[in-house]
PDB file of N, CA and C in Angstrom:
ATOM      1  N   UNK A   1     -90.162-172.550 -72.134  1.00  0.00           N
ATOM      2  CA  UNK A   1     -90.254-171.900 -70.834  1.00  0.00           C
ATOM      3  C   UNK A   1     -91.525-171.041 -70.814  1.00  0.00           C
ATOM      4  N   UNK A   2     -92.154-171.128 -69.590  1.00  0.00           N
ATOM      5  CA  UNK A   2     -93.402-170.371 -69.204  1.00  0.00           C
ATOM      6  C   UNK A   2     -93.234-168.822 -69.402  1.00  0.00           C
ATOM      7  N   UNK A   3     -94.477-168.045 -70.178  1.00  0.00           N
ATOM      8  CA  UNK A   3     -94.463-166.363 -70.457  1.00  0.00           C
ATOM      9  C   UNK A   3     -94.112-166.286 -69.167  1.00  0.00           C
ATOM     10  N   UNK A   4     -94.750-166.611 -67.721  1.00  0.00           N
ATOM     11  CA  UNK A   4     -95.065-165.885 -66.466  1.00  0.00           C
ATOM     12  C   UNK A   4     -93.597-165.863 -66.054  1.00  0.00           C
ATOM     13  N   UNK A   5     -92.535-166.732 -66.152  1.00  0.00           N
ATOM     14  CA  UNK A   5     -91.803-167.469 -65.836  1.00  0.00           C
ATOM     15  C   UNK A   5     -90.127-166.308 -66.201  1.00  0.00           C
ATOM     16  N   UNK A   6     -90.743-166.023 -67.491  1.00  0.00           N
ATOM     17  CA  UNK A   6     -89.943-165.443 -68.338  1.00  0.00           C
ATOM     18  C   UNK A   6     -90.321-163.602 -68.147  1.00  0.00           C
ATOM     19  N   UNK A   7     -91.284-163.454 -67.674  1.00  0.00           N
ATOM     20  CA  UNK A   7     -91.887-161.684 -67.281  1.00  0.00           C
ATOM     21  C   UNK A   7     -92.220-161.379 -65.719  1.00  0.00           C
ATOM     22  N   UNK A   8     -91.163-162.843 -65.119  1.00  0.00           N
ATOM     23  CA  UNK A   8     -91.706-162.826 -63.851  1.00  0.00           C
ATOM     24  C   UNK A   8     -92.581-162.151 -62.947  1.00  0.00           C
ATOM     25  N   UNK A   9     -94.034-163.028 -63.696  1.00  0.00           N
ATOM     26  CA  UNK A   9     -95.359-162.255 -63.368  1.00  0.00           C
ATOM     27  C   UNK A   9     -95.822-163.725 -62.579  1.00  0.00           C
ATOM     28  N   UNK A  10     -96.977-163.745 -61.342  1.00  0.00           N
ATOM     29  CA  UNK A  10     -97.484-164.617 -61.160  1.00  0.00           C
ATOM     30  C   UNK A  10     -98.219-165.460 -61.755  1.00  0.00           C
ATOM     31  N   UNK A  11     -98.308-166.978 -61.567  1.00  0.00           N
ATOM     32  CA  UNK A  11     -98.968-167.741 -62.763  1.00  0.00           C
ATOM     33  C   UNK A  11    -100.296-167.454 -62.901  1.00  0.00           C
ATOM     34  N   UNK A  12    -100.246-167.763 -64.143  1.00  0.00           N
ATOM     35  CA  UNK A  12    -102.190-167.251 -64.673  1.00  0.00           C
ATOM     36  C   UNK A  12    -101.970-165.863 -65.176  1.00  0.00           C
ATOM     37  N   UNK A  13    -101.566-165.122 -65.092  1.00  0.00           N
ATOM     38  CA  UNK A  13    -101.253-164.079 -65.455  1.00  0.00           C
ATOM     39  C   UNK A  13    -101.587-163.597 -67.034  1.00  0.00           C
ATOM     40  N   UNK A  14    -100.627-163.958 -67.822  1.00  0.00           N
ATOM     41  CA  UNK A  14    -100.844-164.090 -69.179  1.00  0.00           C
ATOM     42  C   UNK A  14    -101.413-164.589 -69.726  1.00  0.00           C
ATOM     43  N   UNK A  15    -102.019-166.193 -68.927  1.00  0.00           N
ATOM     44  CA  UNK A  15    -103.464-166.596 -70.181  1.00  0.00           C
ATOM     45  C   UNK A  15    -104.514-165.952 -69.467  1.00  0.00           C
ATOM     46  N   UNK A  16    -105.031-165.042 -68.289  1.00  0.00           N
ATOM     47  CA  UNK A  16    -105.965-164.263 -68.289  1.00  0.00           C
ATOM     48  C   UNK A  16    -105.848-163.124 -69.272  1.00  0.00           C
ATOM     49  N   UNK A  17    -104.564-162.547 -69.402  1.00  0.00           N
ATOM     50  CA  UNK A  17    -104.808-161.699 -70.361  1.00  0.00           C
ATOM     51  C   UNK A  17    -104.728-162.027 -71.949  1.00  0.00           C
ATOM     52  N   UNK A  18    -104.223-163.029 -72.274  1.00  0.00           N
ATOM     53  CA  UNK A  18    -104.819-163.396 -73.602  1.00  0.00           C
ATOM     54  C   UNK A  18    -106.104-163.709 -73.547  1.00  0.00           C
ATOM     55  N   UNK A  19    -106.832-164.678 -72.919  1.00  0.00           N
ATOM     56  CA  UNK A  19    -108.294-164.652 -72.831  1.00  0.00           C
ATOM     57  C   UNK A  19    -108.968-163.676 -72.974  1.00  0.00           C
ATOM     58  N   UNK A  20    -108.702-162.797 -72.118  1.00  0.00           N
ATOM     59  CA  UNK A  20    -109.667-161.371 -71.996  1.00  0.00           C
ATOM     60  C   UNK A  20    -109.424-160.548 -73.426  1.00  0.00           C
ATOM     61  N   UNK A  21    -108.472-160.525 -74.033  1.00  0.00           N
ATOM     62  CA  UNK A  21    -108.308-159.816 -74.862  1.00  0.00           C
ATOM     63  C   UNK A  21    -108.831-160.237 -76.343  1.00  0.00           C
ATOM     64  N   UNK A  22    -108.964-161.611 -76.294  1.00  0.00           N
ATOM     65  CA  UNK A  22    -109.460-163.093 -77.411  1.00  0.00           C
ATOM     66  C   UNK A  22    -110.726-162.174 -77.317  1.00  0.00           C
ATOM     67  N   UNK A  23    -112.093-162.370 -75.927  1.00  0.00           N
ATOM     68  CA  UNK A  23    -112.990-162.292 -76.036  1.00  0.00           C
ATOM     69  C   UNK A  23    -113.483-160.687 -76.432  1.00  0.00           C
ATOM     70  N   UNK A  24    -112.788-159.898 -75.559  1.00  0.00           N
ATOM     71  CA  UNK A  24    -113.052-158.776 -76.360  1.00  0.00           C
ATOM     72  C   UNK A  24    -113.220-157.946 -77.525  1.00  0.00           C
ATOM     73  N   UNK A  25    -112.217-158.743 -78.450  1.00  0.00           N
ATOM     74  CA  UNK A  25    -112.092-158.657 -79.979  1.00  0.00           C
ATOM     75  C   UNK A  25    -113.131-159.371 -80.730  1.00  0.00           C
ATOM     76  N   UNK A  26    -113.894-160.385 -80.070  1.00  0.00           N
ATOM     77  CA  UNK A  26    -114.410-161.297 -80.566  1.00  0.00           C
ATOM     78  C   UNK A  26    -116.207-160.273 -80.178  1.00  0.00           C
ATOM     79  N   UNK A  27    -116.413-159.835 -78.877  1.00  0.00           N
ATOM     80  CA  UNK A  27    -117.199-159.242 -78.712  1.00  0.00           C
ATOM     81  C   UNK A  27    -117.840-157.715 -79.334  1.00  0.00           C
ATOM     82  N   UNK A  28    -116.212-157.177 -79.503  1.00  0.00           N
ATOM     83  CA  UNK A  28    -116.595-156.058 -80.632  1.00  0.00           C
ATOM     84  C   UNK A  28    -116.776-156.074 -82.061  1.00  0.00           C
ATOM     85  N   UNK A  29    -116.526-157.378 -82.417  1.00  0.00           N
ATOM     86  CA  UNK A  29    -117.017-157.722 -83.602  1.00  0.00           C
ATOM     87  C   UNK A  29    -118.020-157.858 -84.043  1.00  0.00           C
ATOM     88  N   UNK A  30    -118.540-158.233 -83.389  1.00  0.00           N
ATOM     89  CA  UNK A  30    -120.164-159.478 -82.764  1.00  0.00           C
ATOM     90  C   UNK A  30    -121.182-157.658 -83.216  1.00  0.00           C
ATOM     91  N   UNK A  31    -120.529-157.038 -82.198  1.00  0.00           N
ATOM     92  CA  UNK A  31    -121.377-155.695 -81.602  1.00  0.00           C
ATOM     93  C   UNK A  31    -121.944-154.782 -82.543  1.00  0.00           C
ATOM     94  N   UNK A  32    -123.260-154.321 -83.189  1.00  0.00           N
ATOM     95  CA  UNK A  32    -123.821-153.227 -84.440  1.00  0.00           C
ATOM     96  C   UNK A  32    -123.154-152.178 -84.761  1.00  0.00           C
ATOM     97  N   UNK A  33    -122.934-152.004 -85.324  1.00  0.00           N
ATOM     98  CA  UNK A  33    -121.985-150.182 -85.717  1.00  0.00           C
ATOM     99  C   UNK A  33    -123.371-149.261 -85.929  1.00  0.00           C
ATOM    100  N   UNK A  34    -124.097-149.070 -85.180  1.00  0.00           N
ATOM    101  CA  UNK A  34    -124.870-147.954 -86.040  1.00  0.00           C
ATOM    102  C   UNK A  34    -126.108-148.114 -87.167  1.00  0.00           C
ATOM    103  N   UNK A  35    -126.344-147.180 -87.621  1.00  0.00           N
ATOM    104  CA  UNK A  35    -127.162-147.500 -88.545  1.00  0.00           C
ATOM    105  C   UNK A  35    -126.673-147.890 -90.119  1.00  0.00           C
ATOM    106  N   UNK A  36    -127.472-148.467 -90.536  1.00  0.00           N
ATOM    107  CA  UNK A  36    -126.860-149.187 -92.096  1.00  0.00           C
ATOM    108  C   UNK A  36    -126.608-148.077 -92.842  1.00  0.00           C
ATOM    109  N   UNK A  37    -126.029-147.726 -93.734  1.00  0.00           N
ATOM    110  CA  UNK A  37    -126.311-146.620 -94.931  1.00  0.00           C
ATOM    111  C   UNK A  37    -127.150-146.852 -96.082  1.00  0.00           C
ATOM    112  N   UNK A  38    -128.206-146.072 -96.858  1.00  0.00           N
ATOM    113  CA  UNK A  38    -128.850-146.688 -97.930  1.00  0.00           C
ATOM    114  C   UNK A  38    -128.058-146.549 -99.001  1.00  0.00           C
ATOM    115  N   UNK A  39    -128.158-148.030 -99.913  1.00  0.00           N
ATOM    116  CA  UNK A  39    -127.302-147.814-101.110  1.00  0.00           C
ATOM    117  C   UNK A  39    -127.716-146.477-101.958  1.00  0.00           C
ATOM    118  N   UNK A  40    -126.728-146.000-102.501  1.00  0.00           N
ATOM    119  CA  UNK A  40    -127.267-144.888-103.450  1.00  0.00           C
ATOM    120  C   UNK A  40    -127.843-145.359-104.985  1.00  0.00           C
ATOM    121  N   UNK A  41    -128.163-144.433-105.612  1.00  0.00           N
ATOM    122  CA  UNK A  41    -128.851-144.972-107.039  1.00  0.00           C
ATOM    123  C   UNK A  41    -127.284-145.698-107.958  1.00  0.00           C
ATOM    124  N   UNK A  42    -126.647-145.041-108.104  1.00  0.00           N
ATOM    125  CA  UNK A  42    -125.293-145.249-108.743  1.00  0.00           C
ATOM    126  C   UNK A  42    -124.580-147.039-108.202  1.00  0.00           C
ATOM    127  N   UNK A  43    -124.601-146.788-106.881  1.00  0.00           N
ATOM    128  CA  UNK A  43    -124.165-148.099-106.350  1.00  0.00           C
ATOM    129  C   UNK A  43    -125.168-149.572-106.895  1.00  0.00           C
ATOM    130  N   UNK A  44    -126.078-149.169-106.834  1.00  0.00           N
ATOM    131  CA  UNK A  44    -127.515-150.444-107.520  1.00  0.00           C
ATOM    132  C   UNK A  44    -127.289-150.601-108.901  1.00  0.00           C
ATOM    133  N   UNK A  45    -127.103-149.492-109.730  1.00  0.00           N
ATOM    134  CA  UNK A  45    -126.840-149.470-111.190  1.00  0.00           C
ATOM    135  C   UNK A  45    -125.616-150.275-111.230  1.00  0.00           C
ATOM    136  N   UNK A  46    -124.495-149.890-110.314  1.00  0.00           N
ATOM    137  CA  UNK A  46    -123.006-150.883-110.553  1.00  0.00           C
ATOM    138  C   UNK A  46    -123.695-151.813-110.594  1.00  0.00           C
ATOM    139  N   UNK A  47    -124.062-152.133-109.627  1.00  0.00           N
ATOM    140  CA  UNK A  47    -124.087-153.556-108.845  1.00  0.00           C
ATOM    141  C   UNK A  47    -124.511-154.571-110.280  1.00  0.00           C
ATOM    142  N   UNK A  48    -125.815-153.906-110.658  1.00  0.00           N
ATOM    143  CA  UNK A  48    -126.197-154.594-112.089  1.00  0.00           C
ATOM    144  C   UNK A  48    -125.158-154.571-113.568  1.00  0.00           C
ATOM    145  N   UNK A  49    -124.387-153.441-113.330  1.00  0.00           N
ATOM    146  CA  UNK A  49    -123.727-153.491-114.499  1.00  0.00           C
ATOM    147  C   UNK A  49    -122.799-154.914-114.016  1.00  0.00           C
ATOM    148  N   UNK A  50    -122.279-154.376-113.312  1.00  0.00           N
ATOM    149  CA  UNK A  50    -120.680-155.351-112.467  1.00  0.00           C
ATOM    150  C   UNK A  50    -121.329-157.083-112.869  1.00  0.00           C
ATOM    151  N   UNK A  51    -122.637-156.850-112.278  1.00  0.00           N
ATOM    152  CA  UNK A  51    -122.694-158.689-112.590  1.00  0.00           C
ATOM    153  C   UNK A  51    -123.082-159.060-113.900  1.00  0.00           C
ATOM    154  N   UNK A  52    -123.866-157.971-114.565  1.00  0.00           N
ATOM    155  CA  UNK A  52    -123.674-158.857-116.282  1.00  0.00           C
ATOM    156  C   UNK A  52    -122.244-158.849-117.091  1.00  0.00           C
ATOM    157  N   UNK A  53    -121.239-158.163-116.503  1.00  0.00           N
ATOM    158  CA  UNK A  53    -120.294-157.914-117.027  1.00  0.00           C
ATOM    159  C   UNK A  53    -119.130-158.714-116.859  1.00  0.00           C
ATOM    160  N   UNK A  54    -119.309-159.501-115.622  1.00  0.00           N
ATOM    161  CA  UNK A  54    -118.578-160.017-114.853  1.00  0.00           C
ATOM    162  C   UNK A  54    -118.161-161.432-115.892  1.00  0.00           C
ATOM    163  N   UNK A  55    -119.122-161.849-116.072  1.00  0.00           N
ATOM    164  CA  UNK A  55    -119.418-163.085-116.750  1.00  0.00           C
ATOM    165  C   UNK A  55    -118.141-163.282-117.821  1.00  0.00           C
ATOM    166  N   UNK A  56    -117.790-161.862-118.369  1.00  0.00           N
ATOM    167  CA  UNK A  56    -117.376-162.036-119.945  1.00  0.00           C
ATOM    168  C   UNK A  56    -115.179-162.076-119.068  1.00  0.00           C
ATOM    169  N   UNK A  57    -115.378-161.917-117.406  1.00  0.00           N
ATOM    170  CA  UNK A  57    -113.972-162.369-116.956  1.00  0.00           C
ATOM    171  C   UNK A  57    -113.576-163.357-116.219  1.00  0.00           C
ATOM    172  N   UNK A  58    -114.955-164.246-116.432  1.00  0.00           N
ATOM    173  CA  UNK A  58    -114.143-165.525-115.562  1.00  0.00           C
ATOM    174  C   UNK A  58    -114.113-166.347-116.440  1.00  0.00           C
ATOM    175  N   UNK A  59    -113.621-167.535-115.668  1.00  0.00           N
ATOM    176  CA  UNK A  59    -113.472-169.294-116.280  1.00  0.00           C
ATOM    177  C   UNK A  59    -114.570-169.512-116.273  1.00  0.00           C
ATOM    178  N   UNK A  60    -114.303-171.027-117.115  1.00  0.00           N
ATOM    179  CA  UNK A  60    -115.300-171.736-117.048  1.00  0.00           C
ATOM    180  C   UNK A  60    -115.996-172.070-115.450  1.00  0.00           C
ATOM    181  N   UNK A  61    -115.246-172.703-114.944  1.00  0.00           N
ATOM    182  CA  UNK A  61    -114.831-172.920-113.688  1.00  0.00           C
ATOM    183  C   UNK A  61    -115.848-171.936-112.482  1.00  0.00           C
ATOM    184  N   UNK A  62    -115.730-170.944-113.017  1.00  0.00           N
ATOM    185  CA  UNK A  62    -116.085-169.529-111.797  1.00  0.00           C
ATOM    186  C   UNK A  62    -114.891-168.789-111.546  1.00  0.00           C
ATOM    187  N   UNK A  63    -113.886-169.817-111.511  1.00  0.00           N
ATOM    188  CA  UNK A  63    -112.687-168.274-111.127  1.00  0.00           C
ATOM    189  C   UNK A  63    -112.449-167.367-112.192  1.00  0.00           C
ATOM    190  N   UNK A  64    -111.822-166.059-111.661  1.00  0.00           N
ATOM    191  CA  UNK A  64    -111.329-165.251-112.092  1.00  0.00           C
ATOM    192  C   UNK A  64    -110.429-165.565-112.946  1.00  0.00           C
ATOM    193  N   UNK A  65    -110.253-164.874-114.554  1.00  0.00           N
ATOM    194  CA  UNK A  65    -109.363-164.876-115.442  1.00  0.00           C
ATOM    195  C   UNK A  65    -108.669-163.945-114.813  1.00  0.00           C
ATOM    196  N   UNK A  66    -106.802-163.982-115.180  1.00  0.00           N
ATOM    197  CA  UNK A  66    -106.074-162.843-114.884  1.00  0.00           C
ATOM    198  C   UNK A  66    -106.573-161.337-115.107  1.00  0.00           C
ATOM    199  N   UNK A  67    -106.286-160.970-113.953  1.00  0.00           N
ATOM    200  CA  UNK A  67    -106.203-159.243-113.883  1.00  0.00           C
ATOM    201  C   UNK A  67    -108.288-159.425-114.044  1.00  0.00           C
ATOM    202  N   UNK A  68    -109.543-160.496-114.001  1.00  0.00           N
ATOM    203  CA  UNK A  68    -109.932-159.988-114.251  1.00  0.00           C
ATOM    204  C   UNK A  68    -111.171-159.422-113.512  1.00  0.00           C
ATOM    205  N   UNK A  69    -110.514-159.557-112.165  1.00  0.00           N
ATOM    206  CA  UNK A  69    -111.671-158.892-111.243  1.00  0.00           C
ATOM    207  C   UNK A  69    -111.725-157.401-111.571  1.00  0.00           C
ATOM    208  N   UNK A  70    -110.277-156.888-111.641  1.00  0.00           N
ATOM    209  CA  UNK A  70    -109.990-155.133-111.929  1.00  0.00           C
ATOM    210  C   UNK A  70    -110.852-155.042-113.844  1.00  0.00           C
ATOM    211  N   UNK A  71    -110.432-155.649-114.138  1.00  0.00           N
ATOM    212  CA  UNK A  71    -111.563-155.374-115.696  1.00  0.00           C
ATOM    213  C   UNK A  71    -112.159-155.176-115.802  1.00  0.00           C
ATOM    214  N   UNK A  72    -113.223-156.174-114.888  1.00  0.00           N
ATOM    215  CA  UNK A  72    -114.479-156.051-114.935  1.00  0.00           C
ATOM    216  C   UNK A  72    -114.981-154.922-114.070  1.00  0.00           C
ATOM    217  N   UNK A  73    -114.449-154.647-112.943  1.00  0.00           N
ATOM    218  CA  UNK A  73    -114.608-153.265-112.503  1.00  0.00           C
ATOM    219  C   UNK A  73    -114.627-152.112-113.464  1.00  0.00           C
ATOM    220  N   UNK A  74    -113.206-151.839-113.831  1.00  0.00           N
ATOM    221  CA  UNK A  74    -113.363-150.912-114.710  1.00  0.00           C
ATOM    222  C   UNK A  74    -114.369-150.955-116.392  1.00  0.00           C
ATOM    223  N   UNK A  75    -114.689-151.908-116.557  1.00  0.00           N
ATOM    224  CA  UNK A  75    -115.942-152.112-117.758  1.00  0.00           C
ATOM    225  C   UNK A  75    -117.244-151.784-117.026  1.00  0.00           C
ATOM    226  N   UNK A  76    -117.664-152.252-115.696  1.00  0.00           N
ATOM    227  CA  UNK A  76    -118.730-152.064-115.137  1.00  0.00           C
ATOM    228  C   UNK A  76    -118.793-150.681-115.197  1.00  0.00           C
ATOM    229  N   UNK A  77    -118.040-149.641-114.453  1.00  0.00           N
ATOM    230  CA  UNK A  77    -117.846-148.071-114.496  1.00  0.00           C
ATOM    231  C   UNK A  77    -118.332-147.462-116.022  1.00  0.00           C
ATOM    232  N   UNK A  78    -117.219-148.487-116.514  1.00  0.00           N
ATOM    233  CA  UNK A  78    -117.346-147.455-117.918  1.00  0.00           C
ATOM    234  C   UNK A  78    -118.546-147.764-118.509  1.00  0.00           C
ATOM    235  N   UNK A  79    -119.471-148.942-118.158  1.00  0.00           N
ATOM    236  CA  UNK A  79    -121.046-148.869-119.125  1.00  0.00           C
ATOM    237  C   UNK A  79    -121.106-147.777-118.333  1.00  0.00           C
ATOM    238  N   UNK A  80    -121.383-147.081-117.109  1.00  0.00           N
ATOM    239  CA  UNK A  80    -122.749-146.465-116.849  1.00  0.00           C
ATOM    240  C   UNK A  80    -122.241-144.533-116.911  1.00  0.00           C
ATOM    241  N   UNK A  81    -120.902-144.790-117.567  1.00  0.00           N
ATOM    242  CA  UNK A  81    -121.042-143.431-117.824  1.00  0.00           C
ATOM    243  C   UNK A  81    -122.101-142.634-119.150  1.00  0.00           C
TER     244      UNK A  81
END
Protein backbone atom coordinates (compact mmCIF):
# COMPACT_ATOMS: atom_id res chain seq x y z
CA UNK A 1 0.00 0.00 0.00
CA UNK A 2 0.98 3.59 -1.02
CA UNK A 3 3.00 5.96 1.99
CA UNK A 4 0.45 8.82 0.64
CA UNK A 5 -2.31 6.39 0.88
CA UNK A 6 -1.45 5.23 4.31
CA UNK A 7 -0.61 9.22 5.85
CA UNK A 8 -3.42 10.33 3.85
CA UNK A 9 -1.34 12.96 2.22
CA UNK A 10 -1.83 13.90 -1.50
CA UNK A 11 0.04 11.89 -4.14
CA UNK A 12 3.62 12.89 -4.76
CA UNK A 13 3.91 13.91 -1.52
CA UNK A 14 6.43 11.60 -0.01
CA UNK A 15 8.66 10.92 -2.97
CA UNK A 16 9.09 14.80 -3.12
CA UNK A 17 10.14 14.60 0.21
CA UNK A 18 12.42 11.74 0.02
CA UNK A 19 13.99 13.31 -3.03
CA UNK A 20 14.58 16.57 -1.49
CA UNK A 21 15.99 15.18 1.44
CA UNK A 22 18.34 12.36 -0.81
CA UNK A 23 19.69 15.56 -2.51
CA UNK A 24 20.32 17.60 0.31
CA UNK A 25 22.42 15.12 2.18
CA UNK A 26 24.12 14.43 -0.87
CA UNK A 27 24.75 18.28 -1.38
CA UNK A 28 26.10 18.85 2.09
CA UNK A 29 28.44 16.39 1.62
CA UNK A 30 29.70 17.50 -1.67
CA UNK A 31 29.99 21.16 0.23
CA UNK A 32 33.95 22.45 1.88
CA UNK A 33 34.01 22.62 5.66
CA UNK A 34 36.35 25.41 6.00
CA UNK A 35 39.77 25.55 6.05
CA UNK A 36 42.08 22.35 6.14
CA UNK A 37 44.10 22.06 9.43
CA UNK A 38 48.00 21.74 9.11
CA UNK A 39 49.27 18.41 10.16
CA UNK A 40 51.28 18.90 13.28
CA UNK A 41 55.00 17.71 13.66
CA UNK A 42 53.93 14.63 15.89
CA UNK A 43 51.12 13.58 13.41
CA UNK A 44 53.96 13.31 10.26
CA UNK A 45 56.37 11.50 12.66
CA UNK A 46 53.25 8.87 13.33
CA UNK A 47 52.42 8.76 10.09
CA UNK A 48 56.13 7.46 9.32
CA UNK A 49 56.43 5.44 12.32
CA UNK A 50 52.74 3.74 11.74
CA UNK A 51 53.82 2.71 8.13
CA UNK A 52 57.22 1.08 8.80
CA UNK A 53 55.66 -0.61 11.55
CA UNK A 54 52.70 -1.64 10.04
CA UNK A 55 54.38 -4.14 7.88
CA UNK A 56 55.55 -6.40 10.88
CA UNK A 57 51.05 -6.81 11.34
CA UNK A 58 49.81 -7.90 8.30
CA UNK A 59 49.54 -11.00 5.97
CA UNK A 60 51.08 -11.94 3.39
CA UNK A 61 48.13 -11.06 1.53
CA UNK A 62 47.86 -7.21 2.85
CA UNK A 63 45.26 -7.92 5.36
CA UNK A 64 45.39 -7.33 8.76
CA UNK A 65 46.66 -10.06 11.25
CA UNK A 66 44.28 -10.29 14.35
CA UNK A 67 43.96 -7.43 16.73
CA UNK A 68 46.60 -6.04 14.34
CA UNK A 69 45.59 -2.73 13.23
CA UNK A 70 45.37 -1.70 17.27
CA UNK A 71 49.20 -3.09 17.59
CA UNK A 72 50.47 -1.48 15.28
CA UNK A 73 49.00 1.68 16.53
CA UNK A 74 50.07 1.22 19.78
CA UNK A 75 53.93 0.19 18.58
CA UNK A 76 53.78 3.22 16.25
CA UNK A 77 53.11 5.57 19.59
CA UNK A 78 55.41 3.76 21.53
CA UNK A 79 58.60 4.25 18.94
CA UNK A 80 58.24 7.95 19.12
CA UNK A 81 58.15 8.34 22.71
Amino acid sequence: MPVNTLARLPPGTAQTFVDGTTTGAVKAAKTKGGVKRKASAYSKEYKRAFKRVSKNYRKKDGAWKKDGFKRAVKAAHKSLR
